[in-house]
PDB file of N, CA and C in Angstrom:
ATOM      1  N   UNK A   1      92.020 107.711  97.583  1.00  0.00           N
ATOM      2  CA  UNK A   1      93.390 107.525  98.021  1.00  0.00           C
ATOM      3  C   UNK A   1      94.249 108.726  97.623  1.00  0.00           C
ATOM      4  N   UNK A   2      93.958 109.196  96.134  1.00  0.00           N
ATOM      5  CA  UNK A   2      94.714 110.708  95.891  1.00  0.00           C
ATOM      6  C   UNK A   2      94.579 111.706  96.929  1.00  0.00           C
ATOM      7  N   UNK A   3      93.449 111.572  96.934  1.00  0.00           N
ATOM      8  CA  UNK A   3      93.223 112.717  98.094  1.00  0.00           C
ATOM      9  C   UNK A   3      93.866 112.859  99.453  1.00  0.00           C
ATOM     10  N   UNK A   4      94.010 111.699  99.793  1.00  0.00           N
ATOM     11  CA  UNK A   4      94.156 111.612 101.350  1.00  0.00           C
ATOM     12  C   UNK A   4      96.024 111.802 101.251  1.00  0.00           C
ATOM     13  N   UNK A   5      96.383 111.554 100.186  1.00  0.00           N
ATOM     14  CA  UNK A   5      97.524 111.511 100.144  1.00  0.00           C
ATOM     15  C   UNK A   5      97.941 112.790  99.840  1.00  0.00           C
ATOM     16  N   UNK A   6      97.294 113.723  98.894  1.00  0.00           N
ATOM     17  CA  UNK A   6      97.272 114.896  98.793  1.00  0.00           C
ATOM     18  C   UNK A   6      97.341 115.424 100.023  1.00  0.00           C
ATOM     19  N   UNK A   7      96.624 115.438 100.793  1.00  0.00           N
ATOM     20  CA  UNK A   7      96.221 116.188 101.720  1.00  0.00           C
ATOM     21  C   UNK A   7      97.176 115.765 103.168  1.00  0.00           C
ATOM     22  N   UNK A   8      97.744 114.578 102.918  1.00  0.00           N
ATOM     23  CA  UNK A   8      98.785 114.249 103.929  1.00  0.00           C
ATOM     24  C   UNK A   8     100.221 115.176 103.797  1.00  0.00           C
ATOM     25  N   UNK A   9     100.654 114.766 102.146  1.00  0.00           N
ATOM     26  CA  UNK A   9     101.648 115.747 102.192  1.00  0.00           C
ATOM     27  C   UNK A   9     101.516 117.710 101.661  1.00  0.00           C
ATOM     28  N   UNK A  10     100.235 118.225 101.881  1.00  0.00           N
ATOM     29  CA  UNK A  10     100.244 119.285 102.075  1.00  0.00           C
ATOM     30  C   UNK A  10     101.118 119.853 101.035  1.00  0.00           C
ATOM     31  N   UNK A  11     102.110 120.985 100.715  1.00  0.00           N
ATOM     32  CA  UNK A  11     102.934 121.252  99.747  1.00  0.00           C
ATOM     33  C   UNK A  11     103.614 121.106  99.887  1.00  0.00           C
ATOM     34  N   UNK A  12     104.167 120.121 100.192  1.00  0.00           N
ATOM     35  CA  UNK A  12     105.886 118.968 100.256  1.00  0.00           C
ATOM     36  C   UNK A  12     105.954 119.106  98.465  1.00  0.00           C
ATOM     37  N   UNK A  13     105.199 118.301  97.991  1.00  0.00           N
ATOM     38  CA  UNK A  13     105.048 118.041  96.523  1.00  0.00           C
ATOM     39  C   UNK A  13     104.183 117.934  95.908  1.00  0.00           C
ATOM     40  N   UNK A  14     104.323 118.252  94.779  1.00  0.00           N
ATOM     41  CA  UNK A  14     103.572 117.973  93.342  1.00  0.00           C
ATOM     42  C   UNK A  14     102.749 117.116  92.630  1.00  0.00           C
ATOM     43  N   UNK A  15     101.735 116.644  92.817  1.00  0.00           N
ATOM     44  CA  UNK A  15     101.092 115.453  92.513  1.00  0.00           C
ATOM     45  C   UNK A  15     100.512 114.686  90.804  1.00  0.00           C
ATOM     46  N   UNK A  16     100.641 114.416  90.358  1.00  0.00           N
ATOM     47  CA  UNK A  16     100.193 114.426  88.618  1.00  0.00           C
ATOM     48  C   UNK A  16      99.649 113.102  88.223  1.00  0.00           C
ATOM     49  N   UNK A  17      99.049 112.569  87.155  1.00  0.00           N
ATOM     50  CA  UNK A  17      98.872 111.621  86.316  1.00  0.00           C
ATOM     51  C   UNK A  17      99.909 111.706  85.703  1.00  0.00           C
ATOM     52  N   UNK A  18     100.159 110.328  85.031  1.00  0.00           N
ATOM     53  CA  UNK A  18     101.046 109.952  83.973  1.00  0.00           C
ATOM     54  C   UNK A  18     100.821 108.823  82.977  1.00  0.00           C
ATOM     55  N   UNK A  19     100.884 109.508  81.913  1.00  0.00           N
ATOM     56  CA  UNK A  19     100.132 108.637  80.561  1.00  0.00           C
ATOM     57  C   UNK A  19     100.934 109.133  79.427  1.00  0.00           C
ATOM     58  N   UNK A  20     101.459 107.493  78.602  1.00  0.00           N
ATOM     59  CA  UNK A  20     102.517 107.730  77.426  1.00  0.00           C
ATOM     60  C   UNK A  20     101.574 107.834  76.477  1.00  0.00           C
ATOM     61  N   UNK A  21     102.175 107.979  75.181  1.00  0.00           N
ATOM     62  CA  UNK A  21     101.410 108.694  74.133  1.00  0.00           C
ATOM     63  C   UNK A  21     101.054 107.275  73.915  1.00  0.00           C
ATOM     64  N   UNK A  22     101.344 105.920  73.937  1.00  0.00           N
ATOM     65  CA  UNK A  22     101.218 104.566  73.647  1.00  0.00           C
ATOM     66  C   UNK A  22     100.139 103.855  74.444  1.00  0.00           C
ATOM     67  N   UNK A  23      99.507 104.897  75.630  1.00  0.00           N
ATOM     68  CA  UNK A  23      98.609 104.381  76.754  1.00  0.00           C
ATOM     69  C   UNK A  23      99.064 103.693  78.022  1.00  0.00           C
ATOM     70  N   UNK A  24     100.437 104.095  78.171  1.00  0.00           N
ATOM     71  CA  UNK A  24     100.789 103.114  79.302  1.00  0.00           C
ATOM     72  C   UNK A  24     100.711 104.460  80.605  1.00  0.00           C
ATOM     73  N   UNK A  25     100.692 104.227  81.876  1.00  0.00           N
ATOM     74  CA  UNK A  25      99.829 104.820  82.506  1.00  0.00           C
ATOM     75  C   UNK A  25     100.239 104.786  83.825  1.00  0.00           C
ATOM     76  N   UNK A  26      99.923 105.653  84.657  1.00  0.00           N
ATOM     77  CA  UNK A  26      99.987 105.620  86.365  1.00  0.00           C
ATOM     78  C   UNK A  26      99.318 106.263  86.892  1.00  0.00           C
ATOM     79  N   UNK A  27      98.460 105.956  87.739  1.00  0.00           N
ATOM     80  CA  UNK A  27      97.545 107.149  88.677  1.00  0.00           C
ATOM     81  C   UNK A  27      98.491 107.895  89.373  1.00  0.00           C
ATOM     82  N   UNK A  28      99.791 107.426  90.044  1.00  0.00           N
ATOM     83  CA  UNK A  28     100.137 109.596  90.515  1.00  0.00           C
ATOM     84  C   UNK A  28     101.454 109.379  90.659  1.00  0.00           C
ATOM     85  N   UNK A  29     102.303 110.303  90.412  1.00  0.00           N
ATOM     86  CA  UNK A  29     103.474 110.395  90.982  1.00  0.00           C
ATOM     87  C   UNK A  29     103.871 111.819  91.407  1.00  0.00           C
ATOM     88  N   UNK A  30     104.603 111.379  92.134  1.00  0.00           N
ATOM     89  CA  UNK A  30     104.811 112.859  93.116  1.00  0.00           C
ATOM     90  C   UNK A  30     106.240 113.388  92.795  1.00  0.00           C
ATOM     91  N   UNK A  31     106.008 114.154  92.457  1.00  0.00           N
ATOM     92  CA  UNK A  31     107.557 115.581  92.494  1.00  0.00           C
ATOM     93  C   UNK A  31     107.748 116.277  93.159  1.00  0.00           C
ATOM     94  N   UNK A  32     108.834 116.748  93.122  1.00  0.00           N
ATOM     95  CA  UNK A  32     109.616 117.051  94.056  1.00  0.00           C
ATOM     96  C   UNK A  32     110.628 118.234  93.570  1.00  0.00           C
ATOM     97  N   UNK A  33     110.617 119.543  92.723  1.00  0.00           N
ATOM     98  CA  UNK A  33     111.254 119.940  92.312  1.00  0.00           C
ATOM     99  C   UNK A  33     110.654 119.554  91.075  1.00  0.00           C
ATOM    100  N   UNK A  34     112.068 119.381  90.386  1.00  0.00           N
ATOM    101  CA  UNK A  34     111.850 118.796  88.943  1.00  0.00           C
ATOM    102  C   UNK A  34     112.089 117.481  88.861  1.00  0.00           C
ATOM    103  N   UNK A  35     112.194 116.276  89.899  1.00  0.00           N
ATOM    104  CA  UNK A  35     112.369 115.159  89.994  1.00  0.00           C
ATOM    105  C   UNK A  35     111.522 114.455  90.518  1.00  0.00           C
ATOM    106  N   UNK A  36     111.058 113.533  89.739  1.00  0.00           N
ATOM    107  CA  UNK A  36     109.799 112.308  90.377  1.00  0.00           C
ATOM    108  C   UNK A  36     110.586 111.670  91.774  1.00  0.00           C
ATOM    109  N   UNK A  37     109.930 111.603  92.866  1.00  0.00           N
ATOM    110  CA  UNK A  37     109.962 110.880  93.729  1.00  0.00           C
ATOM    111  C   UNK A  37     109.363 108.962  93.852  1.00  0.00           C
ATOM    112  N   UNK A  38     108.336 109.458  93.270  1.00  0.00           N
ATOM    113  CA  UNK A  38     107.213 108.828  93.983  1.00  0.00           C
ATOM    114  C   UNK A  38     106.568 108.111  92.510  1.00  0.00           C
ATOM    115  N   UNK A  39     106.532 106.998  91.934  1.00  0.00           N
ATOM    116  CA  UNK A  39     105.508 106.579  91.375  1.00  0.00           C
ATOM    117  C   UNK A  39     104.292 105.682  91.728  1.00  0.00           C
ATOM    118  N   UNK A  40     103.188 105.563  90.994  1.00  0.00           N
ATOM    119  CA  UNK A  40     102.361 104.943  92.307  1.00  0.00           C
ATOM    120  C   UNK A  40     101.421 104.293  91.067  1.00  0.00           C
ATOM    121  N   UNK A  41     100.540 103.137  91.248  1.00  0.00           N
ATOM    122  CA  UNK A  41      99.849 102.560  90.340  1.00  0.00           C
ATOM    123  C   UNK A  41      98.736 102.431  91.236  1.00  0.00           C
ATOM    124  N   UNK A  42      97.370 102.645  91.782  1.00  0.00           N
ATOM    125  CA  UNK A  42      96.424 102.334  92.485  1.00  0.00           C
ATOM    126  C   UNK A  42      95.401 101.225  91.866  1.00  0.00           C
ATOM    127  N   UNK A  43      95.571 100.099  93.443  1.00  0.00           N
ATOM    128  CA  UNK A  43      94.572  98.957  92.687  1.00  0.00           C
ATOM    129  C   UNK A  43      93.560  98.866  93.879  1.00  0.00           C
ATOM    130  N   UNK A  44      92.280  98.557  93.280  1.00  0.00           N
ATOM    131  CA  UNK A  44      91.092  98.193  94.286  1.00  0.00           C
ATOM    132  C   UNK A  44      91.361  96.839  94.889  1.00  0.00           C
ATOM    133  N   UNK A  45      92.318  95.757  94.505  1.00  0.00           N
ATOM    134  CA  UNK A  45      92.588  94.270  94.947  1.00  0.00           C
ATOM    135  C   UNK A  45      93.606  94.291  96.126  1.00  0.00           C
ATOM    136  N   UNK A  46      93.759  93.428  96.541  1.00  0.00           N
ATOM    137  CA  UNK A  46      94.726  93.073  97.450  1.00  0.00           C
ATOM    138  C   UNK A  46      95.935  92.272  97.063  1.00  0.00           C
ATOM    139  N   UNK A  47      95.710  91.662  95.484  1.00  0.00           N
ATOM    140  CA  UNK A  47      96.215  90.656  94.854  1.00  0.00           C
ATOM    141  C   UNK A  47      96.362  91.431  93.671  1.00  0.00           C
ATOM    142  N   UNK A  48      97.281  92.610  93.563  1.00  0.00           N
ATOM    143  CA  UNK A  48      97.176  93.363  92.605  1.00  0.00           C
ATOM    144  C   UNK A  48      98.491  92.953  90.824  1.00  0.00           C
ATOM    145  N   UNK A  49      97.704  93.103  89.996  1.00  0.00           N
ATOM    146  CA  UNK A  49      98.456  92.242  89.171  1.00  0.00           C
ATOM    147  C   UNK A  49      98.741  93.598  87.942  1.00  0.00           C
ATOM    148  N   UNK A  50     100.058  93.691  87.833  1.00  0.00           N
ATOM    149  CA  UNK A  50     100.400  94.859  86.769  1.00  0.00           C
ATOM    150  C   UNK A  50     100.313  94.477  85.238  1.00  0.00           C
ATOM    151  N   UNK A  51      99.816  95.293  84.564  1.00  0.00           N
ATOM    152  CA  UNK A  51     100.039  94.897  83.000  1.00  0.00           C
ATOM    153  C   UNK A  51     101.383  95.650  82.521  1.00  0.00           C
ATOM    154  N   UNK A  52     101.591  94.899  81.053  1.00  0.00           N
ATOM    155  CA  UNK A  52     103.096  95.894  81.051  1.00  0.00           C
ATOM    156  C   UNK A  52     102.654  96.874  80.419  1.00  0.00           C
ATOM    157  N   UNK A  53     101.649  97.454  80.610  1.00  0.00           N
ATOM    158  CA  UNK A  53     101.832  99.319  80.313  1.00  0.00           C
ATOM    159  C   UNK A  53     102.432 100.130  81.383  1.00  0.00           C
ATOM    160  N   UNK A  54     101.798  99.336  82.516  1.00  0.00           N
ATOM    161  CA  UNK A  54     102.015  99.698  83.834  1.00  0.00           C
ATOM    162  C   UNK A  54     103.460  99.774  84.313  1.00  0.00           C
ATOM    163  N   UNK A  55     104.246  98.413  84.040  1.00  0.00           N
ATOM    164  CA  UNK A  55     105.412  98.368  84.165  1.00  0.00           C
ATOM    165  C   UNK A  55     106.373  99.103  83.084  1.00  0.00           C
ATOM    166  N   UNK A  56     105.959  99.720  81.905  1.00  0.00           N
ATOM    167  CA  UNK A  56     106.532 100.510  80.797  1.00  0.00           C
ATOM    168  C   UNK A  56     106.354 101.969  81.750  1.00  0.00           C
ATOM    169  N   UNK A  57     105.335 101.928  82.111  1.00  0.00           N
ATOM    170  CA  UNK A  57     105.613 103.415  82.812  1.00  0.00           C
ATOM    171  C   UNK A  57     106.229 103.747  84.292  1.00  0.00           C
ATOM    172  N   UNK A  58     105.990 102.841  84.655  1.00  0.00           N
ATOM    173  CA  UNK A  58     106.951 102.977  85.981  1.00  0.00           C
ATOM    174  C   UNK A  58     108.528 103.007  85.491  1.00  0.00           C
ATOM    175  N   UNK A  59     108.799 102.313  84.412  1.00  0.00           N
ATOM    176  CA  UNK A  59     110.284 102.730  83.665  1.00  0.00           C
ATOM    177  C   UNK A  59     110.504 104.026  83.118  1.00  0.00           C
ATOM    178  N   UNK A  60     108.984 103.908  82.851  1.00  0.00           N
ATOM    179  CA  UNK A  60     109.174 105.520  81.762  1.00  0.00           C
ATOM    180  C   UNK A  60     109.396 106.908  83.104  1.00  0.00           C
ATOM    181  N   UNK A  61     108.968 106.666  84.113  1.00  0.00           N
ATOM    182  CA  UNK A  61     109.017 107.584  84.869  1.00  0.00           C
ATOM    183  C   UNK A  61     110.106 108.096  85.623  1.00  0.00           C
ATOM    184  N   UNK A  62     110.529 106.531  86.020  1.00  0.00           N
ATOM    185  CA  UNK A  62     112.143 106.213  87.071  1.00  0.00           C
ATOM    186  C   UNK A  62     112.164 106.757  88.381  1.00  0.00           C
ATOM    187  N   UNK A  63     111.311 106.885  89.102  1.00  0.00           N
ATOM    188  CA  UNK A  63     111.060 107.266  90.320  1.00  0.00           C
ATOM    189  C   UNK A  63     111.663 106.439  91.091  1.00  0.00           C
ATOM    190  N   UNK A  64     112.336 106.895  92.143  1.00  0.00           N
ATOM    191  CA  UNK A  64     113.182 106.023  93.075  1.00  0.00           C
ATOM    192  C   UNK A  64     112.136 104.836  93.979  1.00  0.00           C
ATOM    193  N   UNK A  65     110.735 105.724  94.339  1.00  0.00           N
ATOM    194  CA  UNK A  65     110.190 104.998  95.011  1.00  0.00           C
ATOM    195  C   UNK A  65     108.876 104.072  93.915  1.00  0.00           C
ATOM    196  N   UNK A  66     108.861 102.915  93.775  1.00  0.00           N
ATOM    197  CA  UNK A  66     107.556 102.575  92.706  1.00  0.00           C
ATOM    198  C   UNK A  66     106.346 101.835  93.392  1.00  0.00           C
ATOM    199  N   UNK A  67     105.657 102.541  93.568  1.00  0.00           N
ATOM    200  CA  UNK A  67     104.902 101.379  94.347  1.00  0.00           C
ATOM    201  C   UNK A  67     103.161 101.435  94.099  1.00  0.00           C
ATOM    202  N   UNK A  68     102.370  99.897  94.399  1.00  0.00           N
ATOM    203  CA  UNK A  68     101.257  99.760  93.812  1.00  0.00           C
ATOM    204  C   UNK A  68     100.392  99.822  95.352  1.00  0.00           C
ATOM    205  N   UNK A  69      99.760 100.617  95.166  1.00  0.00           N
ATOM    206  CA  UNK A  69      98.784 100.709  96.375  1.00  0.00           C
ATOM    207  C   UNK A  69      97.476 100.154  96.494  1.00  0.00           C
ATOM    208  N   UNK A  70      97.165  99.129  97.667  1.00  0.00           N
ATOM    209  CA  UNK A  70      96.239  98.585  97.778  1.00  0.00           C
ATOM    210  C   UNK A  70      95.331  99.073  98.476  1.00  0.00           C
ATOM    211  N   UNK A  71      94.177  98.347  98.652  1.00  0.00           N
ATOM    212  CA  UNK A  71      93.308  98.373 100.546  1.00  0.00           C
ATOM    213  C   UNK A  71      94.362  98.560 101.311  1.00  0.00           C
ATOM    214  N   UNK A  72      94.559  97.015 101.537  1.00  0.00           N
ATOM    215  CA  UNK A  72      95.443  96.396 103.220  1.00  0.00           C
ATOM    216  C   UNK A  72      95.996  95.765 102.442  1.00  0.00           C
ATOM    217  N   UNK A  73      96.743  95.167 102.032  1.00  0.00           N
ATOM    218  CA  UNK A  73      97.737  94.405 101.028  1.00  0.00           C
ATOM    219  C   UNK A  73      99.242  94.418 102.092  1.00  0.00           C
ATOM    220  N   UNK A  74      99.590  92.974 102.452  1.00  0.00           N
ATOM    221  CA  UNK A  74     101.057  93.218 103.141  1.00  0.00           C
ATOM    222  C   UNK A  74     101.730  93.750 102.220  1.00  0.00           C
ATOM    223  N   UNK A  75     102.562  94.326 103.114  1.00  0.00           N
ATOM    224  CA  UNK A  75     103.906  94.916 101.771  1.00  0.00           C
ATOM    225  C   UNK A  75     104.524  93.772 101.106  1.00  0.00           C
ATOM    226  N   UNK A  76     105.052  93.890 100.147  1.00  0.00           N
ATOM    227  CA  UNK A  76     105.513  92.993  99.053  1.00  0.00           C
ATOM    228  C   UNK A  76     105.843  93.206  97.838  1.00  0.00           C
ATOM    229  N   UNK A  77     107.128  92.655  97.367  1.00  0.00           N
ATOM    230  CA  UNK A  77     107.630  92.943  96.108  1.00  0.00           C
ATOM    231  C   UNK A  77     106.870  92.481  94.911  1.00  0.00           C
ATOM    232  N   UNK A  78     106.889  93.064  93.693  1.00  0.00           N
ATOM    233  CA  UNK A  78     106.269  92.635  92.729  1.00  0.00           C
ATOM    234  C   UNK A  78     107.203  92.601  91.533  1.00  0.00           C
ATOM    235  N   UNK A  79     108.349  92.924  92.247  1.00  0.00           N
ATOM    236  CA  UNK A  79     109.824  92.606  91.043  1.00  0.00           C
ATOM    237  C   UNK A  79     109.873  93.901  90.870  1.00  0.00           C
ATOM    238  N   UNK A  80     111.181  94.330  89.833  1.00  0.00           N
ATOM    239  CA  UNK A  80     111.877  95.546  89.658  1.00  0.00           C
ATOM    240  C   UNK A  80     111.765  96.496  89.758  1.00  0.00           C
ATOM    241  N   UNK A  81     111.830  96.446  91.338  1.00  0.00           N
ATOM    242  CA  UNK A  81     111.998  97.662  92.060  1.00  0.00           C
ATOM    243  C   UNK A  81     110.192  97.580  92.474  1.00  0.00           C
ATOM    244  N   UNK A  82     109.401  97.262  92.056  1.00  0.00           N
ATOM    245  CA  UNK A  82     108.125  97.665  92.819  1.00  0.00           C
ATOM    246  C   UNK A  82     107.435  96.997  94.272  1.00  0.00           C
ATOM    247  N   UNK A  83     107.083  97.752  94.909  1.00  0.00           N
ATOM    248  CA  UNK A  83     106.470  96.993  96.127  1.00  0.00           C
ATOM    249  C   UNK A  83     104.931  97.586  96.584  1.00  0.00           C
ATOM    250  N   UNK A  84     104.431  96.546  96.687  1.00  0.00           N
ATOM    251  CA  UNK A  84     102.836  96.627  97.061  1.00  0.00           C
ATOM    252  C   UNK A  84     102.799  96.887  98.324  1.00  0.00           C
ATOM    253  N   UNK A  85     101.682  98.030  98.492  1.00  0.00           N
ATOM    254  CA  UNK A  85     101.878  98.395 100.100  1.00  0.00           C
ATOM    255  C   UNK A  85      99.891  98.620 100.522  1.00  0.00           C
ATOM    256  N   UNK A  86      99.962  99.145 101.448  1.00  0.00           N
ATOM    257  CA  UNK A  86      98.193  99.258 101.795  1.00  0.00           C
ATOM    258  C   UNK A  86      98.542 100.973 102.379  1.00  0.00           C
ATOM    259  N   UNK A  87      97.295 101.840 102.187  1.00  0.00           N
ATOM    260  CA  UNK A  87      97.077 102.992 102.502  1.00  0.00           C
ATOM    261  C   UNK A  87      97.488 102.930 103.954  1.00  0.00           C
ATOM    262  N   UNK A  88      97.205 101.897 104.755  1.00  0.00           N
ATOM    263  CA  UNK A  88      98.259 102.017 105.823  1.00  0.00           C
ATOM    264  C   UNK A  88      99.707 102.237 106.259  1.00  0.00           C
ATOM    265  N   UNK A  89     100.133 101.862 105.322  1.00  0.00           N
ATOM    266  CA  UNK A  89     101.757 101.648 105.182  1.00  0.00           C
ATOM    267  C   UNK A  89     102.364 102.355 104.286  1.00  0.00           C
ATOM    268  N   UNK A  90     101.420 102.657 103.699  1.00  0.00           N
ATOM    269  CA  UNK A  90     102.417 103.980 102.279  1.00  0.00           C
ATOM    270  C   UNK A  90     102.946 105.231 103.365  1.00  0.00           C
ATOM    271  N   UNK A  91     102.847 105.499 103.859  1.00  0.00           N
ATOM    272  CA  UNK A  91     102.867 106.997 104.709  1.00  0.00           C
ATOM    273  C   UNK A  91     104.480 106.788 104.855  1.00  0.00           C
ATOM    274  N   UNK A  92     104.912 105.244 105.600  1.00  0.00           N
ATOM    275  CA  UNK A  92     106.154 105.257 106.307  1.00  0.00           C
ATOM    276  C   UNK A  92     106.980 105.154 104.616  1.00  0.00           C
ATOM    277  N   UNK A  93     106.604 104.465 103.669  1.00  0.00           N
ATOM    278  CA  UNK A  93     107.543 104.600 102.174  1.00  0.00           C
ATOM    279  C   UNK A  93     107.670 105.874 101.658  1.00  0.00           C
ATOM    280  N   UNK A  94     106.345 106.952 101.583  1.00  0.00           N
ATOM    281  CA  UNK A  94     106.566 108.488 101.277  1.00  0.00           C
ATOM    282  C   UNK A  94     107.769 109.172 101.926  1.00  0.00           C
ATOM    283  N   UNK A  95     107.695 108.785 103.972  1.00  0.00           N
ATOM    284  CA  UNK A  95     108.026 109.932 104.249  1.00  0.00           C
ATOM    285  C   UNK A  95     109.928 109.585 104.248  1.00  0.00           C
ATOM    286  N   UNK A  96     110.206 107.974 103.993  1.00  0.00           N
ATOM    287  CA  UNK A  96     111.872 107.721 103.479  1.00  0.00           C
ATOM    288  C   UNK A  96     112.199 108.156 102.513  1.00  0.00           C
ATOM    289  N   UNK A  97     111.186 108.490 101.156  1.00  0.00           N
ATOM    290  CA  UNK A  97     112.075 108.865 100.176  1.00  0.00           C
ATOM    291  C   UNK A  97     111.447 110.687  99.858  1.00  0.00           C
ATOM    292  N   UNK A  98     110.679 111.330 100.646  1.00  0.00           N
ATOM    293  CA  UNK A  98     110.443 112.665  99.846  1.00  0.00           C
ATOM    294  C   UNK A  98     111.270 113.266 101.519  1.00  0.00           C
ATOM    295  N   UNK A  99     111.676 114.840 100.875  1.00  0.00           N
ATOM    296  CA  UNK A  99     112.337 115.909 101.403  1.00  0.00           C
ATOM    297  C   UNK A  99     111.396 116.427 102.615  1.00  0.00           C
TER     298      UNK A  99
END
């Protein structure tokens, strides 16, 4: 999924891991400058369930956009501020919030 996403937005932005010194964690968020856009948590489920490291770092990060990426997963909120989307549907959430 990094990849394809990599390779979708080309050098729009910046792509990284993110991990607190405490272990809380995100597979990628995307920058933009010097500002996170994009946080992203990747799950193999469709029924994807966050731990609060997960949710400590999506705070820790503050990215406008937060979202947990599935398979095919309808879009759907998972509370503050996060929404579950499927590699299908992330494309149209990237291309509202990056430059």
């Amino acid at each position: 999924m990094v990849q394809q996403i990599r390779a979708y937005l080309d050098r729009r932005a910046e792509l990284s891991y993110f991990r607190t010194q405490d272990g809380s964690e995100l597979d990628l968020v995307i920058t933009q400058g010097t500002k996170a856009k994009v946080a992203i948590e990747i799950k193999t489920t469709n029924a994807p369930v966050l731990t609060t490291g997960n949710r400590l770092a999506f705070d820790a990060v503050n990215a406008p956009l937060r979202l947990v990426l599935t398979p095919n997963a309808r879009d759907h909120s998972l509370g503050d501020g996060i929404t579950a989307c499927s590699l299908l549907s992330v494309w149209k959430h990237l291309e509202n919030v990056l430059d």
